[in-house]
Protein backbone atom coordinates (compact mmCIF):
# COMPACT_ATOMS: atom_id res chain seq x y z
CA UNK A 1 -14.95 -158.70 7.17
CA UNK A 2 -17.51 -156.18 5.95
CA UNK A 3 -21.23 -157.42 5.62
CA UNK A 4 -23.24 -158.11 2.74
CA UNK A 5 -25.96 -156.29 3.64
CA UNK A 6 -29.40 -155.25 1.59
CA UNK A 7 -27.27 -151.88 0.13
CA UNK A 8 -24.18 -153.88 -1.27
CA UNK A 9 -27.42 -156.21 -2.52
CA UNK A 10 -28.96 -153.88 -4.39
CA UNK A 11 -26.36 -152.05 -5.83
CA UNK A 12 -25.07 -155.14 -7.84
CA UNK A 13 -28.73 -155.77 -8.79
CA UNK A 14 -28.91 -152.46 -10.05
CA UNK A 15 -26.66 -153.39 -12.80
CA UNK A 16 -29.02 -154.60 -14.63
CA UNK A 17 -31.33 -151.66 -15.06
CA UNK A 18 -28.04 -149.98 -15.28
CA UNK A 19 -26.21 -151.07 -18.12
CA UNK A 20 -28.37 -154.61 -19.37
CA UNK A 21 -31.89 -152.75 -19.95
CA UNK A 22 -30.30 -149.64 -21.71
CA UNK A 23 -28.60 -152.28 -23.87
CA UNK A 24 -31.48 -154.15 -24.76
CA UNK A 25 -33.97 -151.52 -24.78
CA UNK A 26 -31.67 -148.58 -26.45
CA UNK A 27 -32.42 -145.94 -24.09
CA UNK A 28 -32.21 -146.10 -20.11
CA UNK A 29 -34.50 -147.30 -17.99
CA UNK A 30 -37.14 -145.44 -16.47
CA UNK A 31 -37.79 -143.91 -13.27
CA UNK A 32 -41.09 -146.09 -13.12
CA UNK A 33 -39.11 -149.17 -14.35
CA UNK A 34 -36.84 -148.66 -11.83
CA UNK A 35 -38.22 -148.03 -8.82
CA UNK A 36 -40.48 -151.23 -9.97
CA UNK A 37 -37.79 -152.99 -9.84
CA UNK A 38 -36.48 -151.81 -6.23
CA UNK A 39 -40.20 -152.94 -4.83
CA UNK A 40 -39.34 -156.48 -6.45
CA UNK A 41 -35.95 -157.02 -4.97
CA UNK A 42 -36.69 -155.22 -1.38
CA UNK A 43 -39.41 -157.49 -0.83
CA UNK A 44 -37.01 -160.52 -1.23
CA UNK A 45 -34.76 -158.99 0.78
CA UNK A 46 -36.92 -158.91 3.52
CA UNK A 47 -37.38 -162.93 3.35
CA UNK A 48 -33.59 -163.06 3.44
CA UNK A 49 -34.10 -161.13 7.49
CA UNK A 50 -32.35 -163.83 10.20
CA UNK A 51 -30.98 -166.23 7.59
CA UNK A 52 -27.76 -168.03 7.93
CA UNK A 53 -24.82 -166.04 7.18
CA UNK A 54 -21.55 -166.82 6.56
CA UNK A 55 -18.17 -165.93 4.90
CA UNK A 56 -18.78 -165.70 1.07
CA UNK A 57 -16.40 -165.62 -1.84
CA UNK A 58 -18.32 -164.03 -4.37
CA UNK A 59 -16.85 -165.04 -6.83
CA UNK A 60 -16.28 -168.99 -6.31
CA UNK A 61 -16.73 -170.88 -9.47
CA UNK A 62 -14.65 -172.20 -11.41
CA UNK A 63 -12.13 -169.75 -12.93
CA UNK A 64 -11.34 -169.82 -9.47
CA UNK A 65 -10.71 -173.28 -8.21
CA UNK A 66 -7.42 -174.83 -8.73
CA UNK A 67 -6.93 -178.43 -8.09
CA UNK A 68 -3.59 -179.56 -6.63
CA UNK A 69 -3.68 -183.24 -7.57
CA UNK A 70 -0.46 -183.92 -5.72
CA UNK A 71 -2.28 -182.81 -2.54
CA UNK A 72 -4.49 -185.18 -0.33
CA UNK A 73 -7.79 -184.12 1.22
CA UNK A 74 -9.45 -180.77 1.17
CA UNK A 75 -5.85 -179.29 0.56
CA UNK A 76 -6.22 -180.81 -3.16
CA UNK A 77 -8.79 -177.59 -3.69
CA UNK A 78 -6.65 -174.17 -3.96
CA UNK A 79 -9.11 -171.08 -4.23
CA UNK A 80 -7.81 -167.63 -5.87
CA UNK A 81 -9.56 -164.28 -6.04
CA UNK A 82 -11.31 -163.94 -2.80
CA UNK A 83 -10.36 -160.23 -1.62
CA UNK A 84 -13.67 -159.56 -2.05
CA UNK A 85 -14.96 -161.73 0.36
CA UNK A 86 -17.95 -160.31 2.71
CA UNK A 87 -20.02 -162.00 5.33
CA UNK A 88 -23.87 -163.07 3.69
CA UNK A 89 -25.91 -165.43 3.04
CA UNK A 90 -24.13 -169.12 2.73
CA UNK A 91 -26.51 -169.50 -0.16
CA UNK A 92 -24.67 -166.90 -2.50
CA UNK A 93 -21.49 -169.13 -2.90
CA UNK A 94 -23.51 -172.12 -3.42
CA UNK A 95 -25.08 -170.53 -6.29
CA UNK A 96 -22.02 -169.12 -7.89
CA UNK A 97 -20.55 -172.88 -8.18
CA UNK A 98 -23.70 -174.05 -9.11
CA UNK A 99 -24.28 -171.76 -12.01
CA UNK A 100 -20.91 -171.07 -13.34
CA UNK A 101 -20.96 -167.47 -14.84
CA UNK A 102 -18.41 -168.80 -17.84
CA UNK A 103 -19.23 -172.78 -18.05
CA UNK A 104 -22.63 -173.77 -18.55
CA UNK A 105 -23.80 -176.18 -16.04
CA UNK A 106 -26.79 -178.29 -17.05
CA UNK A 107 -30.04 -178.36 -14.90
CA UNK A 108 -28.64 -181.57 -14.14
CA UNK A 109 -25.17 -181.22 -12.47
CA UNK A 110 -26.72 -177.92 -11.13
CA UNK A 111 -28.69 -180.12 -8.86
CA UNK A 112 -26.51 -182.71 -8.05
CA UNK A 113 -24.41 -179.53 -6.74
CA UNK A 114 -26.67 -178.25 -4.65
CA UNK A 115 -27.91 -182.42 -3.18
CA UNK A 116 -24.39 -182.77 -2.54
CA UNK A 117 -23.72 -179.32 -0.40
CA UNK A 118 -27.80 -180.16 0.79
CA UNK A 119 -26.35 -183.62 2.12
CA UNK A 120 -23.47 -182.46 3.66
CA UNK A 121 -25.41 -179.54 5.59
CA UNK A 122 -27.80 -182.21 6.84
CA UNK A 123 -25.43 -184.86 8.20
CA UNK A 124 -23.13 -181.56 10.13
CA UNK A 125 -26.38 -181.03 12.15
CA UNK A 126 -29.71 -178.66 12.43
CA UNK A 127 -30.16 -177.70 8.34
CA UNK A 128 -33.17 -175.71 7.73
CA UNK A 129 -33.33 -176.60 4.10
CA UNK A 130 -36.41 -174.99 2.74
CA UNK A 131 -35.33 -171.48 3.88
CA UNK A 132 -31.71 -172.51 2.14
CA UNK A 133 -33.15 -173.35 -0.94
CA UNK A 134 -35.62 -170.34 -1.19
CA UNK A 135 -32.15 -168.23 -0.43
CA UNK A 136 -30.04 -170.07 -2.66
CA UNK A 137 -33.12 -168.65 -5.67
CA UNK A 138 -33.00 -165.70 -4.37
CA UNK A 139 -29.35 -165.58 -4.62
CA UNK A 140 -28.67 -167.22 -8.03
CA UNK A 141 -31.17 -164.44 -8.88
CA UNK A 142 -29.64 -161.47 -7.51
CA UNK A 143 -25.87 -162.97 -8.90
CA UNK A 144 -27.38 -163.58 -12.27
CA UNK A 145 -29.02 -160.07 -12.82
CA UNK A 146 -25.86 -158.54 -11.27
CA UNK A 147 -23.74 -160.55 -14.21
CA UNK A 148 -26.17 -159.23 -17.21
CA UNK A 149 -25.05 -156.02 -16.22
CA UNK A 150 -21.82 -156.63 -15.62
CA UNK A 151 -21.01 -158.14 -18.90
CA UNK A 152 -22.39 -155.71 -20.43
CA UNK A 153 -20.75 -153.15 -19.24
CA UNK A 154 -17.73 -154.94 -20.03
CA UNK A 155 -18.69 -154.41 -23.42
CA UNK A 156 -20.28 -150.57 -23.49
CA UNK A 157 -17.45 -149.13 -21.11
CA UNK A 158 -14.53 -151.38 -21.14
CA UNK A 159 -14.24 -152.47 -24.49
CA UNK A 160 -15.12 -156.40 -23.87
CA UNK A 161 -17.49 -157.80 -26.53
CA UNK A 162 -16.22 -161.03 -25.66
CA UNK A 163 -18.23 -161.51 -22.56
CA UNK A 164 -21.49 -161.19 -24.49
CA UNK A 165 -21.24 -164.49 -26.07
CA UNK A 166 -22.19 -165.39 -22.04
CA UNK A 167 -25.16 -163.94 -21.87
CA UNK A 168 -27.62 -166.29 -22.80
CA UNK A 169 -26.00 -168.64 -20.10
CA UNK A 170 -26.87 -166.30 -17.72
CA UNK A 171 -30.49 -165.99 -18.92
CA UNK A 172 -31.01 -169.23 -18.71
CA UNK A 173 -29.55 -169.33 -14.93
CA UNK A 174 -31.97 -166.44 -14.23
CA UNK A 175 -34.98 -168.47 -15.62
CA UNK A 176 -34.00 -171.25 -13.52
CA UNK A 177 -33.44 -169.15 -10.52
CA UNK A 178 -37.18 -167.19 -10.83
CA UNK A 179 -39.10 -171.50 -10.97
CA UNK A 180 -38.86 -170.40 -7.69
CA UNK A 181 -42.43 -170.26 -6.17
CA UNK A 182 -41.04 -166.95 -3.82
CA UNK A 183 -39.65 -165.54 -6.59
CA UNK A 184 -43.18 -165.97 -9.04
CA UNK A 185 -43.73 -162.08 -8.39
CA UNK A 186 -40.31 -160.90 -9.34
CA UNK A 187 -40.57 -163.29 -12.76
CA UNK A 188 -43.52 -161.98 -13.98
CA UNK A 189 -41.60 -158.23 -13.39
CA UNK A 190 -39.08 -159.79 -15.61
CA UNK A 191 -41.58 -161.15 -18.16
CA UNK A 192 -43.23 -157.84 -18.33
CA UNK A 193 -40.24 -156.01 -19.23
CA UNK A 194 -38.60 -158.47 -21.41
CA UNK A 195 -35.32 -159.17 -19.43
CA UNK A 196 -35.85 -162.91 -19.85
CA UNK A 197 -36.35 -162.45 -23.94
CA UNK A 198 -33.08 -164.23 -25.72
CA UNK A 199 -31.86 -161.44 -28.16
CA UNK A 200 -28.61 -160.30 -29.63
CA UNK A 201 -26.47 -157.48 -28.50
């Protein structure tokens, strides 16, 4: 299973200045914007260095999850659309359930999400949950900018507008994502430039 290394990383982040900022800004983003934006996200990256890694989905949420009531156990959970699957940060899946791209999950239920996965890690054995938590913002960060740009492009190239109507869920992930205290830097990048502004596309 391939790795989901800093590249694969940054070229979903780069979605966003991509396809989002062109959108919102009506031309596309510039060189200084960009390579802004690069110094932001590299110097997460680097916190991510010799974190737990694992086999992620990528795309586990909901849409996803099929539940097999005339099962017992774990088997009551069926899971579709993981081709994609890479080995990463056991963060990244967390933060896919726990801010569903397509349902909007309240601050609320997103934490009793991540207690419950939080719990479980603790009573399997050695959890260092600090450095989870700091990758699980760093994640829903990364998945969330990724999305804006995604949806987006839905739109512009693939003739989508439906998945619009999402996008101030996922602006409101992001915000939550960037409370962060190691993301504070990367937030005020997004302030600046006005990728946290609600507006209509």
């Amino acid at each position: 299973v391939p790795p989901f290394d800093r590249d694969a990383m940054m070229i979903e982040a780069d979605l966003l200045v991509d396809w989002y900022v062109p959108a919102i800004s009506g031309s596309p983003a510039s060189d200084s914007l960009r390579a802004g934006y690069h110094k932001q996200w590299n110097a997460l990256l680097d916190r991510l260095q010799g974190r737990e890694v694992t086999l992620m989905l990528r795309d586990f949420h909901s849409p996803n999850i099929i539940w097999r009531g005339d099962r017992s156990g774990h088997d009551r959970l069926g899971i579709v659309d993981f081709q994609d699957a890479l080995i990463g940060p056991c963060a990244y899946d967390v933060a896919s359930l726990a801010m569903d791209a397509r349902v909007t999950i309240s601050p609320e239920i997103e934490k009793q999400t991540l207690d419950a996965y939080v719990t479980a890690r603790h009573a399997a054995g050695a959890f260092d949950e600090a450095s989870f938590l700091e990758s699980y913002a760093v994640m829903a960060a990364q998945r969330n900018s990724k999305i804006l740009g995604i949806f987006v492009r839905l739109e512009k190239r693939d003739g989508k507008p439906y998945y619009l109507k999402h996008l101030p869920r996922i602006r409101d992930y992001l915000r939550r994502a960037l409370s962060h205290p190691a993301l504070a830097s990367l937030r005020e990048f997004y302030d600046a430039h006005g990728l946290l502004e609600e507006r209509a596309l």
